[in-house]
C-alpha atoms as a PDB file:
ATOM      1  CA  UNK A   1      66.337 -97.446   3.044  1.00  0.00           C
ATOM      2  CA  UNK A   2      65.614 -93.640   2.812  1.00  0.00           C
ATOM      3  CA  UNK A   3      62.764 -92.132   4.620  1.00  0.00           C
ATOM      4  CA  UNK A   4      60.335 -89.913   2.728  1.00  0.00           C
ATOM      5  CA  UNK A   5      59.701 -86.150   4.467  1.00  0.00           C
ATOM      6  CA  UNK A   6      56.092 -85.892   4.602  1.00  0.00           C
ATOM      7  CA  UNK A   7      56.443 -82.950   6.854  1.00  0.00           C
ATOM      8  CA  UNK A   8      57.858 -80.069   4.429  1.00  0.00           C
ATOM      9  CA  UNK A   9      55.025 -80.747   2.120  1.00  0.00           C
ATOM     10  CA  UNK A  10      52.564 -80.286   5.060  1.00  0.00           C
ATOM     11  CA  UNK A  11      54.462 -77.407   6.255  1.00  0.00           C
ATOM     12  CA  UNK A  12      54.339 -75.572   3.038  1.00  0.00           C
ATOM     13  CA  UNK A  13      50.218 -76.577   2.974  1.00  0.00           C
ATOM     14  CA  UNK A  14      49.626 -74.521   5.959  1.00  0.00           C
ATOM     15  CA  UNK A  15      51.821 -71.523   4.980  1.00  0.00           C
ATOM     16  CA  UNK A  16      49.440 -71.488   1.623  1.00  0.00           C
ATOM     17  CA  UNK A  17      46.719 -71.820   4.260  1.00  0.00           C
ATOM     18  CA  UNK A  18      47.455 -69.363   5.860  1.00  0.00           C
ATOM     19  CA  UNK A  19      48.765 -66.660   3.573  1.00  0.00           C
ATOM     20  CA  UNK A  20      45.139 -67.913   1.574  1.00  0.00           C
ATOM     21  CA  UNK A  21      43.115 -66.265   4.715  1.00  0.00           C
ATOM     22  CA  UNK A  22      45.630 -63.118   5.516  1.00  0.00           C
ATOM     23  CA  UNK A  23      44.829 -61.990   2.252  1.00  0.00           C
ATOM     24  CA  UNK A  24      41.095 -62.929   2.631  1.00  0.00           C
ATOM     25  CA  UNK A  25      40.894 -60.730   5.769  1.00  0.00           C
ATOM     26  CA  UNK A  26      42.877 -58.221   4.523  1.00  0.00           C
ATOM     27  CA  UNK A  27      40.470 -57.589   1.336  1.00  0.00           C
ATOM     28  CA  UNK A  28      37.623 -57.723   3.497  1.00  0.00           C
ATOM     29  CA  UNK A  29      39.059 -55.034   6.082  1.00  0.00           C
ATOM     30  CA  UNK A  30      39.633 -52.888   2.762  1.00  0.00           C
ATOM     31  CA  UNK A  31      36.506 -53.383   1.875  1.00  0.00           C
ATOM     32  CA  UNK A  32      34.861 -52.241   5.376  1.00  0.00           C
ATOM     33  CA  UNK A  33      36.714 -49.438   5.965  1.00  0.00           C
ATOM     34  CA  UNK A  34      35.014 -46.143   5.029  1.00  0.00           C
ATOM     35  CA  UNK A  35      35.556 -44.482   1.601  1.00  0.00           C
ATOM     36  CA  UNK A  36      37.431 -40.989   2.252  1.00  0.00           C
ATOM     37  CA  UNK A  37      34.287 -38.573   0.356  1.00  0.00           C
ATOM     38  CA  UNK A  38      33.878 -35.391   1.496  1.00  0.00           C
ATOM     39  CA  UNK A  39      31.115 -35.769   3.819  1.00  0.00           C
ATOM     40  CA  UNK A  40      33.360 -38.049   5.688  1.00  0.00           C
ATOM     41  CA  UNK A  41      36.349 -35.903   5.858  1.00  0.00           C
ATOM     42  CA  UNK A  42      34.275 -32.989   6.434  1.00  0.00           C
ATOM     43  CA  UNK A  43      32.964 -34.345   9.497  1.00  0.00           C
ATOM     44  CA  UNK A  44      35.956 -35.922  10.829  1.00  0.00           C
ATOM     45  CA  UNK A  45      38.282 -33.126  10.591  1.00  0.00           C
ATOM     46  CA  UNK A  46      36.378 -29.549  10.102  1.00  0.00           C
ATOM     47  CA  UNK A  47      33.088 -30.024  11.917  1.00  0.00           C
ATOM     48  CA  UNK A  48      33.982 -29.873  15.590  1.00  0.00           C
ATOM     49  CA  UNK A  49      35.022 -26.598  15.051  1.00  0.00           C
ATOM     50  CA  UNK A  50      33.111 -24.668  12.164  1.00  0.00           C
ATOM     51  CA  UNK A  51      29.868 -27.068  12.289  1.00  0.00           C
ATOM     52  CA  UNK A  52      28.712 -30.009  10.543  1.00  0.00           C
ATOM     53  CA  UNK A  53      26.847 -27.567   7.731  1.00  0.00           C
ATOM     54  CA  UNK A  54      30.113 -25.235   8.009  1.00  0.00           C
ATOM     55  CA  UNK A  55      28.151 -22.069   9.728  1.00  0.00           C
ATOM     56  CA  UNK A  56      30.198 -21.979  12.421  1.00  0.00           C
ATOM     57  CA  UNK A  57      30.857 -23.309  15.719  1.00  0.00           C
ATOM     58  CA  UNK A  58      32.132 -22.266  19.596  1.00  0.00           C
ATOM     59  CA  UNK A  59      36.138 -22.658  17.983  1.00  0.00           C
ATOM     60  CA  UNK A  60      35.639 -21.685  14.449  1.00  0.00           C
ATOM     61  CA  UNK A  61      34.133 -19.430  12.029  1.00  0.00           C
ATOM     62  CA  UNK A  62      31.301 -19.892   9.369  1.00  0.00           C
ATOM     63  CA  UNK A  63      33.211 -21.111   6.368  1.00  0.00           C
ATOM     64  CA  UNK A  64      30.212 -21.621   4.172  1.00  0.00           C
ATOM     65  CA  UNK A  65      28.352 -18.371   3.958  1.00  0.00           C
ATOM     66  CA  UNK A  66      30.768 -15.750   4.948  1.00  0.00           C
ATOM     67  CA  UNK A  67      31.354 -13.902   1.421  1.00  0.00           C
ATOM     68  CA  UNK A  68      35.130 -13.404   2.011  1.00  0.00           C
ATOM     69  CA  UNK A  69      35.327 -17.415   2.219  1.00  0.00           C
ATOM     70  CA  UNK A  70      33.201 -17.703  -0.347  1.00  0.00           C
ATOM     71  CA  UNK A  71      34.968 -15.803  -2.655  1.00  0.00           C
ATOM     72  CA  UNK A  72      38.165 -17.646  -2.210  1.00  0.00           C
ATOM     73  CA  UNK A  73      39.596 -19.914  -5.161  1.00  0.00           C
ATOM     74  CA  UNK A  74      39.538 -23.562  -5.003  1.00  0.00           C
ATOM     75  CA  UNK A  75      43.485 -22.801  -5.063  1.00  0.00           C
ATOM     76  CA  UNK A  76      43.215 -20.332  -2.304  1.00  0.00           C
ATOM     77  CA  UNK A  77      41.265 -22.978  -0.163  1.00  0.00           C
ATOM     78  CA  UNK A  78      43.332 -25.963  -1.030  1.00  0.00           C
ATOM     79  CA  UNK A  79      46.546 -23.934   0.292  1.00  0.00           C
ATOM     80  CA  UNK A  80      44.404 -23.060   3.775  1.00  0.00           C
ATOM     81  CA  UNK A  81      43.811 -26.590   4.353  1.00  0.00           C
ATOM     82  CA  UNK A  82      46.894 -27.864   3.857  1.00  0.00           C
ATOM     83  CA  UNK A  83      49.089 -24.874   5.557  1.00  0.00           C
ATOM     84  CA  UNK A  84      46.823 -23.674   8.051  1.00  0.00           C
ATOM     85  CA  UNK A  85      46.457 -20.292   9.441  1.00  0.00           C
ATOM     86  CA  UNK A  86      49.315 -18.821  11.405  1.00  0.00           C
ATOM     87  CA  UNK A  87      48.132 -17.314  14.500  1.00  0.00           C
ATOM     88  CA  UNK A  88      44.769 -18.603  14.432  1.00  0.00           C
ATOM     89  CA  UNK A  89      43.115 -21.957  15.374  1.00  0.00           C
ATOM     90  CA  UNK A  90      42.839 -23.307  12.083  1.00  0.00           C
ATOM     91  CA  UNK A  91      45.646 -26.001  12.179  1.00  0.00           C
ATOM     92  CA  UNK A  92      47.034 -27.402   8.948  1.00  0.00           C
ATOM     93  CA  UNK A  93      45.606 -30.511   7.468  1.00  0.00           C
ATOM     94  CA  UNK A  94      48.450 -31.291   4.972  1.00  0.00           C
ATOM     95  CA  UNK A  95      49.326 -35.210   6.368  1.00  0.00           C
ATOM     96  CA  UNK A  96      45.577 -35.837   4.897  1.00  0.00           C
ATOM     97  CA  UNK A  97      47.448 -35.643   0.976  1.00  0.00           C
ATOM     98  CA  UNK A  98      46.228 -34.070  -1.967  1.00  0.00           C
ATOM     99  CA  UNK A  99      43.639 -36.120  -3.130  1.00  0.00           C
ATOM    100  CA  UNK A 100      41.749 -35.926   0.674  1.00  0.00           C
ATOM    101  CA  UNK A 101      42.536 -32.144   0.613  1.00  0.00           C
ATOM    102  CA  UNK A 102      41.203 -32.003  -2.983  1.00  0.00           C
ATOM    103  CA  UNK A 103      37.765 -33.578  -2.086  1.00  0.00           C
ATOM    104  CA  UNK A 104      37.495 -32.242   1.368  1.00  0.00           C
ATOM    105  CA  UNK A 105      37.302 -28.654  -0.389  1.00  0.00           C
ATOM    106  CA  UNK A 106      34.731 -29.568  -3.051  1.00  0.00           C
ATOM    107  CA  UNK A 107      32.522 -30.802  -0.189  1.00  0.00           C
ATOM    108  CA  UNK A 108      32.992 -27.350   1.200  1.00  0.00           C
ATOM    109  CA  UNK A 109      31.690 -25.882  -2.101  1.00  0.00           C
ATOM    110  CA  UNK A 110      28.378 -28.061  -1.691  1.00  0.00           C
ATOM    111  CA  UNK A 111      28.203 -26.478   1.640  1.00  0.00           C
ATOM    112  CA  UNK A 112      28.586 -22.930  -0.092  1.00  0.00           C
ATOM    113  CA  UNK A 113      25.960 -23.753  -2.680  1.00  0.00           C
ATOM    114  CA  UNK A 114      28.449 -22.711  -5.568  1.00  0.00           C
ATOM    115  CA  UNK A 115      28.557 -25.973  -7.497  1.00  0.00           C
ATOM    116  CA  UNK A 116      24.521 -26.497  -6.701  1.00  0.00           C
ATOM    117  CA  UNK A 117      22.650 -24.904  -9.338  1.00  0.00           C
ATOM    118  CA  UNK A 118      18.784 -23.786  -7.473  1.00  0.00           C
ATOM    119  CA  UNK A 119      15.460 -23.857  -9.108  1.00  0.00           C
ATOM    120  CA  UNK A 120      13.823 -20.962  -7.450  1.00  0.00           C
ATOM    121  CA  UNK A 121      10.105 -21.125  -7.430  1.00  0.00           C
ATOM    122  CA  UNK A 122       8.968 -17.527  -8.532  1.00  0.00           C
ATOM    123  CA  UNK A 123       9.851 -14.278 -10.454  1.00  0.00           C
ATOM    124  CA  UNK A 124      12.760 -12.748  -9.477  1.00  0.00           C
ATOM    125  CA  UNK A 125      11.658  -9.112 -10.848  1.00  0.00           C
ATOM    126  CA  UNK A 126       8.128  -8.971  -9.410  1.00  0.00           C
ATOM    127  CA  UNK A 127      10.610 -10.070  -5.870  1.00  0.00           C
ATOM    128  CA  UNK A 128      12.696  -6.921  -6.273  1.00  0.00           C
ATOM    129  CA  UNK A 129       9.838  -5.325  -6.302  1.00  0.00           C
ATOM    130  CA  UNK A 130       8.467  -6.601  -3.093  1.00  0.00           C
ATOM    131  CA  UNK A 131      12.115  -6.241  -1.820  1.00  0.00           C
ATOM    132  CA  UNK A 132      11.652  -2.243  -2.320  1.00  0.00           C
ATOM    133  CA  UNK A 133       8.033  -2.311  -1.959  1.00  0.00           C
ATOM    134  CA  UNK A 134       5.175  -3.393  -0.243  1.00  0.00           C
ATOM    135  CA  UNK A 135       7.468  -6.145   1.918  1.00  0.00           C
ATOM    136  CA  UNK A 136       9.544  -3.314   2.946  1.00  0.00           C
ATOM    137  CA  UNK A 137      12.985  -5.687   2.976  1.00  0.00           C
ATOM    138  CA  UNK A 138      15.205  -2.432   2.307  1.00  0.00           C
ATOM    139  CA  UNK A 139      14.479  -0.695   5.332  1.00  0.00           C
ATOM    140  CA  UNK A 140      17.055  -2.483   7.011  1.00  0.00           C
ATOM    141  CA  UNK A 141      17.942  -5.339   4.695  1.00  0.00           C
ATOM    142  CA  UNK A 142      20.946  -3.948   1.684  1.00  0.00           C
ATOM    143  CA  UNK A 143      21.172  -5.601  -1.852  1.00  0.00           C
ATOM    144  CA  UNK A 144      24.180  -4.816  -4.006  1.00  0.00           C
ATOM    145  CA  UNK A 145      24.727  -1.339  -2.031  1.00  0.00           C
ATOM    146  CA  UNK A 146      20.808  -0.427  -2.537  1.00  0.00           C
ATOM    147  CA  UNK A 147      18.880  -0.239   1.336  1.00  0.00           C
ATOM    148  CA  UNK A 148      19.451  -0.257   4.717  1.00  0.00           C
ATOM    149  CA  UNK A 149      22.442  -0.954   6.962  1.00  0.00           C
ATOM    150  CA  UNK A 150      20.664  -1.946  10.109  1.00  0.00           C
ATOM    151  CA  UNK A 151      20.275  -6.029   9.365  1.00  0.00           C
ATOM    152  CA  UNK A 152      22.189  -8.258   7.220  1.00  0.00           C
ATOM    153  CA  UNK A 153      24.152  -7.167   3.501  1.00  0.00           C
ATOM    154  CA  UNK A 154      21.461  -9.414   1.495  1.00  0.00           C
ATOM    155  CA  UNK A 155      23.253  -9.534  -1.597  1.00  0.00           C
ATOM    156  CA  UNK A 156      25.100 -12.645  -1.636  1.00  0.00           C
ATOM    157  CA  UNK A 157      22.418 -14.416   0.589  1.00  0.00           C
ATOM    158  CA  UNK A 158      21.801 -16.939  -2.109  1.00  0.00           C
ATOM    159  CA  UNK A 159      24.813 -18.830  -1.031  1.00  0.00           C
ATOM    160  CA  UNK A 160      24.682 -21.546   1.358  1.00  0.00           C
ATOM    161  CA  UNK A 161      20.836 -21.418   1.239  1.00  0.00           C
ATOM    162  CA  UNK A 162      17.865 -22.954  -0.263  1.00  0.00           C
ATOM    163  CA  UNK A 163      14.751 -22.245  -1.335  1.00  0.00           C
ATOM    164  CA  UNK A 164      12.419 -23.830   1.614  1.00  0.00           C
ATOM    165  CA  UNK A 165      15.071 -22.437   4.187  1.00  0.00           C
ATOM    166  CA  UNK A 166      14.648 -18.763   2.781  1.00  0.00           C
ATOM    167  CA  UNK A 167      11.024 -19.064   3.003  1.00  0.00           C
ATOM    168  CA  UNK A 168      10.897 -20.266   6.480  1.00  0.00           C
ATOM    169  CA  UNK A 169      13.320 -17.792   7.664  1.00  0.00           C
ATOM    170  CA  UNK A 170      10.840 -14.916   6.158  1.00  0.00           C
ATOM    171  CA  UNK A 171       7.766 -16.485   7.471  1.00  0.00           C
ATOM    172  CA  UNK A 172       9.589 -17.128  11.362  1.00  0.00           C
ATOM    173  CA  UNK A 173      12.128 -14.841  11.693  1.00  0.00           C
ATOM    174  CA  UNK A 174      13.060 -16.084  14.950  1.00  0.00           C
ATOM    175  CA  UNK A 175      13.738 -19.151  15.026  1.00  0.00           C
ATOM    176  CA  UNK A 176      16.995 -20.444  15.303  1.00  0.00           C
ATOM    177  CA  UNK A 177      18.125 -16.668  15.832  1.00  0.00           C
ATOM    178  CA  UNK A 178      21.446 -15.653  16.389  1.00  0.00           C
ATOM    179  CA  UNK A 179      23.028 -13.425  18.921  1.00  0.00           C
ATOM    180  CA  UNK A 180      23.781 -10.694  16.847  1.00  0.00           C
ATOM    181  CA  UNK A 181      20.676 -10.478  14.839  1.00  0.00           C
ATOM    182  CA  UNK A 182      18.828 -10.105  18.253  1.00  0.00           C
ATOM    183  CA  UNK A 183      16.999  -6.830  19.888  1.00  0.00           C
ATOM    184  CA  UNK A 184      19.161  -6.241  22.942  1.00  0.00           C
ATOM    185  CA  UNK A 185      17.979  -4.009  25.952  1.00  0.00           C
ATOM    186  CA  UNK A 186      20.370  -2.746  28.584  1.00  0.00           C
ATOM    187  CA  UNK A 187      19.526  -0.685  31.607  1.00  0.00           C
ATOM    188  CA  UNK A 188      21.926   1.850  33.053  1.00  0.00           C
ATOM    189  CA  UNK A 189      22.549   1.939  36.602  1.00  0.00           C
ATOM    190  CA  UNK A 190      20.567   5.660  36.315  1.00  0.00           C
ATOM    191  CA  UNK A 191      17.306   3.851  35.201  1.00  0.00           C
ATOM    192  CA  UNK A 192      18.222   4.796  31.421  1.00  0.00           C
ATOM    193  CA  UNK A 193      17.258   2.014  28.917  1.00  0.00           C
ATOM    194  CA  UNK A 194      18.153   1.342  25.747  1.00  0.00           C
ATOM    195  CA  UNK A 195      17.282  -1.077  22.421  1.00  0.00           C
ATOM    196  CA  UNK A 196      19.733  -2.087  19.319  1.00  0.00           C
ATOM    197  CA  UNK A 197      22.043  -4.444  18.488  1.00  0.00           C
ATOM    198  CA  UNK A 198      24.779  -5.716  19.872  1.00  0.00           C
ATOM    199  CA  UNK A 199      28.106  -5.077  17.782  1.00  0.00           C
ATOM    200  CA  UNK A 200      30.716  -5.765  20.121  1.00  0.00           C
ATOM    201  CA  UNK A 201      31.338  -6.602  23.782  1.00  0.00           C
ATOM    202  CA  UNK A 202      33.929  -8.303  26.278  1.00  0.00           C
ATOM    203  CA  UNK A 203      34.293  -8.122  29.899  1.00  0.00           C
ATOM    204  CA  UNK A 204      34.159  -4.323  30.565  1.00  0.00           C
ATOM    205  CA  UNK A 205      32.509  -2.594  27.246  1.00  0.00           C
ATOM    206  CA  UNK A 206      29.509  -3.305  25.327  1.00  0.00           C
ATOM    207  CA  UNK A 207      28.274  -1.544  21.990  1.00  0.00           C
ATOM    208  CA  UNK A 208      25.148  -1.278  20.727  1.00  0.00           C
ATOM    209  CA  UNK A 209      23.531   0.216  17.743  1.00  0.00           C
ATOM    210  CA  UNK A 210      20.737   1.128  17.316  1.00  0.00           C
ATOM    211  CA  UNK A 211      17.627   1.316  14.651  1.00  0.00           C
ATOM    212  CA  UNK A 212      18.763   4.818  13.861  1.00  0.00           C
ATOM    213  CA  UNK A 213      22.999   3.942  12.895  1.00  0.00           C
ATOM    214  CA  UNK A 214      24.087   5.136  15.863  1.00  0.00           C
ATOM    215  CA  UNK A 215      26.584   3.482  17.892  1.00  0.00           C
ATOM    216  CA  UNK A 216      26.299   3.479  22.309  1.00  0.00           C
ATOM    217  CA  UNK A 217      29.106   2.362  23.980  1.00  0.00           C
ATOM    218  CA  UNK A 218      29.161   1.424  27.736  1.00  0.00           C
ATOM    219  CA  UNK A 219      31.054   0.173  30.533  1.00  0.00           C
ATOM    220  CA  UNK A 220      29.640  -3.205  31.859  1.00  0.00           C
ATOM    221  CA  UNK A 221      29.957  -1.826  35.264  1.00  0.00           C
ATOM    222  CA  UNK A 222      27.515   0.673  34.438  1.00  0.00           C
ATOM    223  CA  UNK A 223      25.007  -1.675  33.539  1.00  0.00           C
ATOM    224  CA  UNK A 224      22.411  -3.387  36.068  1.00  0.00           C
ATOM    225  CA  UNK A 225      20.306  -5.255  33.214  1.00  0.00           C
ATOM    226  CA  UNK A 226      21.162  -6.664  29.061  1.00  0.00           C
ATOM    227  CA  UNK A 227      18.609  -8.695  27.923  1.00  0.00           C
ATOM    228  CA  UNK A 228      18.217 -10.377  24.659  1.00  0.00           C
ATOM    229  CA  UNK A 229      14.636 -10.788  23.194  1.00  0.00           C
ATOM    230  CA  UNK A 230      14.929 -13.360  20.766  1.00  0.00           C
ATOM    231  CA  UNK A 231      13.027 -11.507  18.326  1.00  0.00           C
ATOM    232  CA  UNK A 232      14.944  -9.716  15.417  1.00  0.00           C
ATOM    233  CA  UNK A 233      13.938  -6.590  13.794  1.00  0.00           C
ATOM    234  CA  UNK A 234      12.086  -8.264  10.990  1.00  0.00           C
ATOM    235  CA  UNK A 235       8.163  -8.559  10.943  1.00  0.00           C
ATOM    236  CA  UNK A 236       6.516 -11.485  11.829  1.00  0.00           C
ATOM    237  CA  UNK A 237       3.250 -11.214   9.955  1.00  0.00           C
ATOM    238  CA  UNK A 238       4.426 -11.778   6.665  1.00  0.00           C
ATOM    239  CA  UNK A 239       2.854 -15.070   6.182  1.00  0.00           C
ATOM    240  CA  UNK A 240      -0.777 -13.122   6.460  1.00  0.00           C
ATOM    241  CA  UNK A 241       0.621 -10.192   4.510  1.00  0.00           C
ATOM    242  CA  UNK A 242       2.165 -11.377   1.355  1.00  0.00           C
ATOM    243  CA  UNK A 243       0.301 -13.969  -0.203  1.00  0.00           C
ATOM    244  CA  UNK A 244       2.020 -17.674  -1.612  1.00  0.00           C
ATOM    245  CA  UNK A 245       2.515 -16.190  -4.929  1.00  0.00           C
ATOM    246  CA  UNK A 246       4.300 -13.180  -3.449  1.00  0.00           C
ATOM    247  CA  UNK A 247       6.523 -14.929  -1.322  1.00  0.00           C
ATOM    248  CA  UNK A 248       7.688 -17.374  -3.807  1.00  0.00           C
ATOM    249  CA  UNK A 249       8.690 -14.202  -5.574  1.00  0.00           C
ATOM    250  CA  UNK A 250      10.460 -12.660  -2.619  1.00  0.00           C
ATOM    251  CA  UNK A 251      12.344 -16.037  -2.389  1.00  0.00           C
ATOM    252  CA  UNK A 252      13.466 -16.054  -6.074  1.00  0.00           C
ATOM    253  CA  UNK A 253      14.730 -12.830  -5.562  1.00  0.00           C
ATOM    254  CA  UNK A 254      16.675 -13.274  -2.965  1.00  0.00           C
ATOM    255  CA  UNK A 255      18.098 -16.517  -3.944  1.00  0.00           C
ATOM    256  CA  UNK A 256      19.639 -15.141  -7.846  1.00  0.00           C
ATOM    257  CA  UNK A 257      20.098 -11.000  -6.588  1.00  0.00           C
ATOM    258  CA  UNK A 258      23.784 -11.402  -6.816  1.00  0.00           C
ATOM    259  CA  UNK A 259      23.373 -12.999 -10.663  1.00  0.00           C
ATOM    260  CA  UNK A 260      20.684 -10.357 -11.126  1.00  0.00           C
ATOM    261  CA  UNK A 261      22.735  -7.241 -10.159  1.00  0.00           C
ATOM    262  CA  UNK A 262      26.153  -8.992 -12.317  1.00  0.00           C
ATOM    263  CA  UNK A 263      24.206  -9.238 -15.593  1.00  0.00           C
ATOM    264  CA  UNK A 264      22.832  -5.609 -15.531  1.00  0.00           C
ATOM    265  CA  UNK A 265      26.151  -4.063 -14.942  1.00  0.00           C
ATOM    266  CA  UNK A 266      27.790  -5.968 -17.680  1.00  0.00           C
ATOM    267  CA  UNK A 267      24.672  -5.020 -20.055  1.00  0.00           C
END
């Protein structure tokens, strides 16, 4: 009399079983793990270094309102993130593929403000204006090559900022202020003192400049005292002197400028 195997049947139930489940856990691990945007990437692999908004950071530069990054191609930035830099920190990123890459640099471009188009909130023209005018911006503020040298090259300001941000920055100057956009004062081991800006220092030289252009260079050693103010050269009455009107003009100026200054040379 033959026996009947009621074991490989059982045995091949299981395997189903458990191949059933595998896959089960499998799709739902797929499912849970985080979708490779931008954002994500951004953060995971660029921000320790240049920031999680792209300004910079203690290891890397600002990448998303310098004007020579700016200006870069999609192309251009595509080949930087996926060769690196030789002889600089910037390592390269090319095991990420090209479809990582790809996004990873259009995320940068929403950090740049080039593929966000801004509503600004007032009249450009009445802003340049003010600029030139009654704000007096272009004593030390420059727009395409027109005003002063002292502070920041306004003319491609509009990238990387917004309309609320560029209103807060006019109205408190000094907050969140950076180094070199501070008043410095140093003190000379003769009693001397003196005001400006700090362009450039290390371990044994420090230059500043001051209001007037002109560049001071000293020896460390020779100085008992640099202090940084934490104020900037910009007023800090405009909120009583231009009114809401006027300011939403300033903004709207600054924020299209670069446009402004493109279309009248081509006319």
């Amino acid at each position: 009399m033959r026996m009947k195997n009621t074991q490989a049947p059982k045995a091949i139930r299981c395997s189903v079983i458990v191949a059933l489940i595998l896959a089960a856990v499998s799709g739902l691990s797929a499912q849970q793990q985080p979708e490779a945007t931008g954002p994500a990437l951004f953060a995971t692999n660029c921000a320790a270094c240049h920031g999680s908004d792209g300004r910079g950071g203690e290891r890397a530069p600002d990448i998303a309102t310098r004007r020579e990054i700016v200006s870069f191609s999609d192309s251009d930035l595509t080949h930087i993130v996926s060769g690196g830099v030789s002889g600089t920190g910037m390592p390269p990123f090319a095991f990420l593929g090209p479809d990582k890459i790809k996004a990873l640099v259009a995320y940068l471009r929403v950090l740049q403000g080039v593929t966000v188009a801004v509503k600004v909130p007032g009249d450009p023209g009445r802003g340049k204006l003010l600029f030139y005018g009654k704000a007096g911006c272009s004593a030390c503020h420059m727009v395409d090559g027109n005003g002063g040298f002292i502070a920041s090259d306004l003319t491609f300001y509009r990238i990387g900022h917004t309309p609320q941000e560029t209103r807060n920055t006019i109205l408190d100057p000094d907050a969140d202020i950076a180094r070199s956009a501070q008043i410095a004062r140093v003190m000379t081991a003769g009693g001397e003192q003196f005001s400006g800006f700090i362009r450039s220092e290390d371990n044994f030289n420090l230059v500043l400049q001051d209001t007037s252009g002109n560049y001071l260079s000293f020896l460390r050693s020779s100085l008992v005292r640099i202090e940084l103010t934490g104020h900037s050269s910009m007023p800090r009455d405009y909120g009583a002197r231009l009114n809401d009107r006027e300011l939403d003009d300033l903004v709207s100026f600054l924020l299209t400028s670069d446009r402004l200054n493109k279309t009248a040379k081509r006319e």
